[in-house]
Each structure stands twice: as structure tokens, then as C-alpha cells.
N, C-alpha and C. Protein backbone atom coordinates (compact mmCIF):
# COMPACT_ATOMS: atom_id res chain seq x y z
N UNK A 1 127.10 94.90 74.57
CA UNK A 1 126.37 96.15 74.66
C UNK A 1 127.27 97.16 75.35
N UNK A 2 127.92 98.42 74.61
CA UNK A 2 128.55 99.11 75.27
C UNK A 2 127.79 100.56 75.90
N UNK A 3 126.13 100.00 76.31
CA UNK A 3 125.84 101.20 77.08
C UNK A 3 125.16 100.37 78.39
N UNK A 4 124.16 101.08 79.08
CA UNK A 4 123.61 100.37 80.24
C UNK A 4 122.42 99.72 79.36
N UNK A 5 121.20 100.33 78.46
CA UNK A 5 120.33 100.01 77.55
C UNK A 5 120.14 100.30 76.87
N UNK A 6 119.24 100.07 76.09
CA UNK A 6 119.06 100.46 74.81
C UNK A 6 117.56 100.59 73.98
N UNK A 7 117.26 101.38 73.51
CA UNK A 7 115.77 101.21 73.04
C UNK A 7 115.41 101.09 71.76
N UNK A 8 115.21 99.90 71.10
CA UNK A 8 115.02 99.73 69.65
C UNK A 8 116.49 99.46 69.16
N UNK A 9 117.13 99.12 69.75
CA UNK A 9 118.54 99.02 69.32
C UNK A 9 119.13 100.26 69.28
N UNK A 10 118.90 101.52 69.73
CA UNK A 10 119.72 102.78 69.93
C UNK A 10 120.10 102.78 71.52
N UNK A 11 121.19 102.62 71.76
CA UNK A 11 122.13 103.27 72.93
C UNK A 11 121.71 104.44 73.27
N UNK A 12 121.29 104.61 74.68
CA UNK A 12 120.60 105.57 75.51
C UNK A 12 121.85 106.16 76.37
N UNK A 13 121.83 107.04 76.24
CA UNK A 13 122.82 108.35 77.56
C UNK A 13 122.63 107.43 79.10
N UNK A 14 123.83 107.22 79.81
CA UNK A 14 124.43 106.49 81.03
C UNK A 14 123.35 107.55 81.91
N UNK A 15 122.27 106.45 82.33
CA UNK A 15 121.91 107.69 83.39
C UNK A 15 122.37 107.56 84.73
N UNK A 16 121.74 108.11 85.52
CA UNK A 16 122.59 108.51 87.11
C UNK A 16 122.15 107.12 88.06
N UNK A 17 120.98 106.79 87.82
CA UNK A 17 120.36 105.47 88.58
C UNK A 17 119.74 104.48 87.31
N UNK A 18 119.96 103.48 88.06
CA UNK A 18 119.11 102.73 87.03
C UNK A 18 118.69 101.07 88.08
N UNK A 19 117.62 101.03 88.18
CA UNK A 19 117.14 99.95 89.07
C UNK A 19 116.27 99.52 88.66
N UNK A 20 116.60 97.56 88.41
CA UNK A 20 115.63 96.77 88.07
C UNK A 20 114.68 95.98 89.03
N UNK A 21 113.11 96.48 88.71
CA UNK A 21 112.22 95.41 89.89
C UNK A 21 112.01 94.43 89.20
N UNK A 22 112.15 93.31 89.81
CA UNK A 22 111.26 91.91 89.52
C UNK A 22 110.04 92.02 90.04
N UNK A 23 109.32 91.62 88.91
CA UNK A 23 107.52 91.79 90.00
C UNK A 23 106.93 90.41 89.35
N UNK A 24 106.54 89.48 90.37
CA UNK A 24 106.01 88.16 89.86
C UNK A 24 104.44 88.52 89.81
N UNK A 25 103.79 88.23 88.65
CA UNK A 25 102.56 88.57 88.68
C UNK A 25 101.91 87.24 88.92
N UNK A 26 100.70 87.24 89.77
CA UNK A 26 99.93 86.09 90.40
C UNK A 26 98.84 86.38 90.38
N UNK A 27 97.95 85.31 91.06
CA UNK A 27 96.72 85.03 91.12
C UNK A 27 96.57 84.51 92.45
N UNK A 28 96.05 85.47 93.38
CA UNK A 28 96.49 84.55 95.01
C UNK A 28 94.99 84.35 95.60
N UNK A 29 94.36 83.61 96.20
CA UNK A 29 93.11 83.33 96.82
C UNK A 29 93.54 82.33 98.01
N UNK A 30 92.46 82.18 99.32
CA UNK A 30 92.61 81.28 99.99
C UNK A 30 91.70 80.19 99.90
N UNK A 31 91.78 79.34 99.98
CA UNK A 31 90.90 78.13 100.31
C UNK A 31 90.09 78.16 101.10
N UNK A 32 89.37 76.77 101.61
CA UNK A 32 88.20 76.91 102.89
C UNK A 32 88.91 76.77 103.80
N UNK A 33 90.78 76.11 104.06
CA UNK A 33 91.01 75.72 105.23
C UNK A 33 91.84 76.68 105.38
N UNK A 34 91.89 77.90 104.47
CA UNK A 34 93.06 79.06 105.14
C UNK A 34 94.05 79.34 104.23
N UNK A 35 94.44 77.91 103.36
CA UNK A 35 95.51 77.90 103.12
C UNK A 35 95.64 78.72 101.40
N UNK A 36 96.97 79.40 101.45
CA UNK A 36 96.98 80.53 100.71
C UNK A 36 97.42 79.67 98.89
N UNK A 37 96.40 79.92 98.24
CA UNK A 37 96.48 79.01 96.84
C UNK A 37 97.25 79.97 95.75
N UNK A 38 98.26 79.78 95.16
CA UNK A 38 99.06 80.90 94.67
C UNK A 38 99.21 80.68 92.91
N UNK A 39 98.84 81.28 92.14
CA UNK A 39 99.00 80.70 90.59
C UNK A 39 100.20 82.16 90.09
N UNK A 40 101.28 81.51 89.89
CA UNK A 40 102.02 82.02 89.11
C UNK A 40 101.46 82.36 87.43
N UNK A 41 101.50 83.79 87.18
CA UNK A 41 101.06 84.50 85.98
C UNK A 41 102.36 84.00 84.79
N UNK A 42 103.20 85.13 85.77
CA UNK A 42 104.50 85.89 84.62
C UNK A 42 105.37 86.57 85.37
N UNK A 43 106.39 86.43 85.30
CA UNK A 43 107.31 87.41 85.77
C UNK A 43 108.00 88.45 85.04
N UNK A 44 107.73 90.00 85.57
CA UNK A 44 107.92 90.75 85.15
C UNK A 44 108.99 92.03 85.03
N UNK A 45 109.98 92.94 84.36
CA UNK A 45 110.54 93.46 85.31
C UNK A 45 109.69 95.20 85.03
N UNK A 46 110.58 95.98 85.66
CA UNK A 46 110.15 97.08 85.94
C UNK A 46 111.37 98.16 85.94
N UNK A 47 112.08 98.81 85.19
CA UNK A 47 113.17 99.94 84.94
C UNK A 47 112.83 101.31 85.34
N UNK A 48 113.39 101.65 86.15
CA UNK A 48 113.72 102.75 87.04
C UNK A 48 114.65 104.00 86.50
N UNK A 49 114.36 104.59 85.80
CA UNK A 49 115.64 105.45 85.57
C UNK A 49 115.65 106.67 85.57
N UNK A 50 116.45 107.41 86.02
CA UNK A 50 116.77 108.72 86.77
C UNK A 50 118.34 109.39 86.18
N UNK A 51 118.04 110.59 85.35
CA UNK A 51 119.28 110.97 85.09
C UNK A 51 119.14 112.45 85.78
N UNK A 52 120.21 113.07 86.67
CA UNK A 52 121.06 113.71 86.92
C UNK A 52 120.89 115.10 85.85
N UNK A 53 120.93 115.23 84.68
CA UNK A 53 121.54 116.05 84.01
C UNK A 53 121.06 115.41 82.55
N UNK A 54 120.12 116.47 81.63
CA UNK A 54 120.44 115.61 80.44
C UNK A 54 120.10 117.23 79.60
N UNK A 55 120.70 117.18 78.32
CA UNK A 55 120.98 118.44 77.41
C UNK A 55 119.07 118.44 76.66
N UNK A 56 119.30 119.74 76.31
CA UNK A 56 117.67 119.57 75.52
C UNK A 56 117.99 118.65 74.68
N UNK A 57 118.52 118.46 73.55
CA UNK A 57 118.43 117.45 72.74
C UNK A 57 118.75 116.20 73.23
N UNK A 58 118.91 115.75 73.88
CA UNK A 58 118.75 114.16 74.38
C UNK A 58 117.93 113.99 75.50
N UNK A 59 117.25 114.91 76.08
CA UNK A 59 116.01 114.92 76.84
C UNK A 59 115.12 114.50 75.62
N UNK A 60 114.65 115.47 74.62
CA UNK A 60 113.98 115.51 73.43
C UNK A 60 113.84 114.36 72.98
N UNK A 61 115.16 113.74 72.38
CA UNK A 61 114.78 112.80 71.76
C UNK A 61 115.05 111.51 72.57
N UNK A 62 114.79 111.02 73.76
CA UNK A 62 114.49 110.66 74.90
C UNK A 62 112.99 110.49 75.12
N UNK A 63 112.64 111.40 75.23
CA UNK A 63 111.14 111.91 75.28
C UNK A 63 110.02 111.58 73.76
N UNK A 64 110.78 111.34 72.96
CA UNK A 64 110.32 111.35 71.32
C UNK A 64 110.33 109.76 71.90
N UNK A 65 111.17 109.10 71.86
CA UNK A 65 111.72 107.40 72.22
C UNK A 65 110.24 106.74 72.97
N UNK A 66 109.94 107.08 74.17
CA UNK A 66 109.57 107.25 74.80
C UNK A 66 107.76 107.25 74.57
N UNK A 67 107.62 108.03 73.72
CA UNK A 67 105.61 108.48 73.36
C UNK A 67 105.08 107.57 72.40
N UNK A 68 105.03 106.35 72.57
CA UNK A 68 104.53 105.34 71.69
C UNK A 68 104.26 104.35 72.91
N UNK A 69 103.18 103.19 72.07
CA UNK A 69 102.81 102.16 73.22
C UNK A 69 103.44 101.47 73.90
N UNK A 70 104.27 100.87 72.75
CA UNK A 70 105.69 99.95 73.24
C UNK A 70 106.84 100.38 72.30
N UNK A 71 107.83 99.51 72.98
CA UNK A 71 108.94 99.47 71.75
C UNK A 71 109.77 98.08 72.69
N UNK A 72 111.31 98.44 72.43
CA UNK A 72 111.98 97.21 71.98
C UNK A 72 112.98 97.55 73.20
N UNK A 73 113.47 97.14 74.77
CA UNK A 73 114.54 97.38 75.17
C UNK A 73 115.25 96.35 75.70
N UNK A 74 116.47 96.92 75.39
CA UNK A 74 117.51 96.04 75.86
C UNK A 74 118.60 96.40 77.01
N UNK A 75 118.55 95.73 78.29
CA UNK A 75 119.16 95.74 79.17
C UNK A 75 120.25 94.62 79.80
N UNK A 76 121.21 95.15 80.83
CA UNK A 76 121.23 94.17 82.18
C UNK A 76 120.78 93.78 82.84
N UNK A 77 120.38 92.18 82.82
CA UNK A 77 118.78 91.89 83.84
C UNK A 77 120.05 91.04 84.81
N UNK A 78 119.96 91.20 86.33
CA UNK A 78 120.46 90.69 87.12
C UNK A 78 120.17 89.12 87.49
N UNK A 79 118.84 89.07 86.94
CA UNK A 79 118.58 87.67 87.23
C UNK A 79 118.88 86.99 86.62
N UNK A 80 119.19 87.23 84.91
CA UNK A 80 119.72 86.19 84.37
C UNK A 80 121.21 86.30 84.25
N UNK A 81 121.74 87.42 84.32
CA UNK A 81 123.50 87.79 84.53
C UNK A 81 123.66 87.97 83.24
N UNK A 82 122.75 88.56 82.36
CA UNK A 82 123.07 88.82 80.84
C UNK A 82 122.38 89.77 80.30
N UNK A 83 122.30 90.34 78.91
CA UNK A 83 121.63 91.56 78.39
C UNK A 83 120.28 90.48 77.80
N UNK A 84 118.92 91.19 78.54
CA UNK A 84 117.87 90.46 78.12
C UNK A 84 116.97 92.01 77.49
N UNK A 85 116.03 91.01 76.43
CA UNK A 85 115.21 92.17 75.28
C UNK A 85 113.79 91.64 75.52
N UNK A 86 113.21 92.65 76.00
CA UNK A 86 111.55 92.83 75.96
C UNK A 86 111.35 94.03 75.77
N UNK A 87 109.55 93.93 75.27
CA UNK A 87 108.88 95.08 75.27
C UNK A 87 108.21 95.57 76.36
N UNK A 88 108.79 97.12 76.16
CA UNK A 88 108.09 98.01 77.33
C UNK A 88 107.04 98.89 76.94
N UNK A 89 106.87 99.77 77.90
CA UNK A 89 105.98 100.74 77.91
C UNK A 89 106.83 101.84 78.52
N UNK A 90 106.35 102.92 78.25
CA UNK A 90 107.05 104.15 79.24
C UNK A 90 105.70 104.24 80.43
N UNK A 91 106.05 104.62 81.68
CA UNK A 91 105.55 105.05 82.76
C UNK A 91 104.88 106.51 82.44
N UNK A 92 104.85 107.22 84.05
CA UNK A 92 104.85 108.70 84.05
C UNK A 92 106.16 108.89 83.60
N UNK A 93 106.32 110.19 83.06
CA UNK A 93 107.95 110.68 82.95
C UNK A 93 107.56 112.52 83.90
N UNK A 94 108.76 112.54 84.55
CA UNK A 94 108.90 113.92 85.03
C UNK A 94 110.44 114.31 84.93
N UNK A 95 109.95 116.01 84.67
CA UNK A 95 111.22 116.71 84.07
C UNK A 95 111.50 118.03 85.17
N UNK A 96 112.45 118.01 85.70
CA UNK A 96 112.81 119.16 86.24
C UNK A 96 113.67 120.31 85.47
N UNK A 97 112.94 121.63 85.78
CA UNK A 97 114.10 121.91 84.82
C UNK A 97 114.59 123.61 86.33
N UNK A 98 116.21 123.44 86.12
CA UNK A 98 116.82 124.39 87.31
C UNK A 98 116.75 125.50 86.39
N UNK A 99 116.91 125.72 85.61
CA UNK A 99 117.08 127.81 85.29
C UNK A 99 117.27 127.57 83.52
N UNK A 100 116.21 128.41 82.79
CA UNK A 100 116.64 128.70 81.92
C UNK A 100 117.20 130.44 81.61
N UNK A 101 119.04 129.65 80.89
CA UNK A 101 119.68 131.01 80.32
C UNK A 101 119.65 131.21 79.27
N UNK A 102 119.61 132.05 78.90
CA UNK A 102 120.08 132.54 77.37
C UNK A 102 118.97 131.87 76.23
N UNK A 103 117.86 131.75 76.94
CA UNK A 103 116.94 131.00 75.96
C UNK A 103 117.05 129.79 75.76
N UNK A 104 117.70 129.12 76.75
CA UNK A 104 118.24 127.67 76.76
C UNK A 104 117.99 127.21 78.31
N UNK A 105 117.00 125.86 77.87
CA UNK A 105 116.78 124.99 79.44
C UNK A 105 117.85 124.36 80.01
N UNK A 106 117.62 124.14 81.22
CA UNK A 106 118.69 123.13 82.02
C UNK A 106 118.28 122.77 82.97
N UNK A 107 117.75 121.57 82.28
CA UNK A 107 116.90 120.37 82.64
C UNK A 107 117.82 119.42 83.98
N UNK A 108 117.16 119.01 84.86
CA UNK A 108 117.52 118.53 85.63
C UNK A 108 116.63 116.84 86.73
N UNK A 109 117.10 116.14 87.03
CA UNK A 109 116.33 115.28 87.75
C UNK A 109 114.78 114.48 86.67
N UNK A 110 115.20 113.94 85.58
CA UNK A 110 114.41 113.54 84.87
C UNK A 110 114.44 111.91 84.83
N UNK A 111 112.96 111.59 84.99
CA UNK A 111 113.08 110.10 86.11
C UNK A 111 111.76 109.42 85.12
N UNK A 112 111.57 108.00 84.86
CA UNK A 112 110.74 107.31 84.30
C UNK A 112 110.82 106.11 84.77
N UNK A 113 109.81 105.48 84.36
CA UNK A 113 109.75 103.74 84.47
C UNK A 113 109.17 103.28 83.20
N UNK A 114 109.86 102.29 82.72
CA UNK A 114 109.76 101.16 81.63
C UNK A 114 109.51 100.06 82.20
N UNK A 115 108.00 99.68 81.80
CA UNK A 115 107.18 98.65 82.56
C UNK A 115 107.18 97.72 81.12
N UNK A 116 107.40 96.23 81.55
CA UNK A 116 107.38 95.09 80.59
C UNK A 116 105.97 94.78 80.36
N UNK A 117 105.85 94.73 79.16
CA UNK A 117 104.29 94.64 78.81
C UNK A 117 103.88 92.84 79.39
């Protein structure tokens, strides 16, 4: 894979951060004597990503990528030390945008999470 990920098999623009959560999903209750009873669900991850700088057209079609239930991504998962493929979801997405010139935005600080279904 010569990008960081990928969505549906299209190579996504290098963004500025990119941080993977592991989130173990459970089932936790205590017992009568205290003791904490724990049922492993699924383990899940959670993609963080934050670009710096992105042009209207790859904000756009970023944002197009993005407005559906799921789709298909492919990353660097640290835990397994290899490029692993599940389906996500998009999060909130927020867009900053610093000054538009000339009839043209310039978009800035645009940040999401891709949650594993």
C-alpha cells in the first residue's frame, strides 16, 4: 500500500495525524461476591484523522467518500504490524475553512473518525 489508507480501494491524501484506537467491546457486570465478570464482545478499532490543509476538490471528494453507511477501508493496524481491511462508518466530520479568495475556499483543520462497524 503506497498511501497511509485507503477507502474502497482508492488511496486517500497523507493526512497530518492519523491515530488508531483499539476499543475492546464487553459486557462487564459484578457478581454477588464483588467480583468483576467480564465477557469479551469484539474488538474494535477507531481512525482518527486530521488533515492540516486539503484543496476543495479533495476535501469534496473526501466528503462524497465519506456520506454513505459504510464502505471498505484499508489501513496500518499496529496491532497486527500489517495493512488490515474492515468496514467503517464515518463519524462527525468538521471543516475549517481560514479565508476565502478569489471565490475560492481554503479549507483548513478538517478532522473525522472512521468507526469499525
Amino acid at each position: 500500500m503506497a498511501t497511509l489508507y485507503s477507502i474502497n480501494g482508492v488511496a486517500q491524501p497523507t493526512p497530518s495525524s492519523f491515530d488508531v484506537g483499539i476499543m475492546m467491546i464487553s459486557k462487564a457486570e459484578r457478581n454477588a461476591a464483588g467480583y468483576m465478570i467480564i465477557e469479551k464482545i469484539a474488538t474494535k478499532r477507531k481512525l482518527t484523522i486530521n488533515y492540516a490543509y486539503l484543496t476543495p476538490t479533495q476535501l469534496s471528494l473526501l466528503l462524497q467518500k465519506l456520506d454513505v453507511t459504510s464502505f471498505s477501508v484499508t489501513y496500518l493496524d499496529p496491532q497486527t504490524g500489517g495493512n488490515r481491511t474492515a468496514s467503517f462508518y464515518a463519524g462527525d466530520r468538521t471543516v475549517g475553512m481560514v479565508s476565502y479568495i478569489g471565490g475560492t475556499p481554503i479549507y483548513k483543520d478538517c478532522k473525522f473518525d472512521l468507526i469499525e462497524r
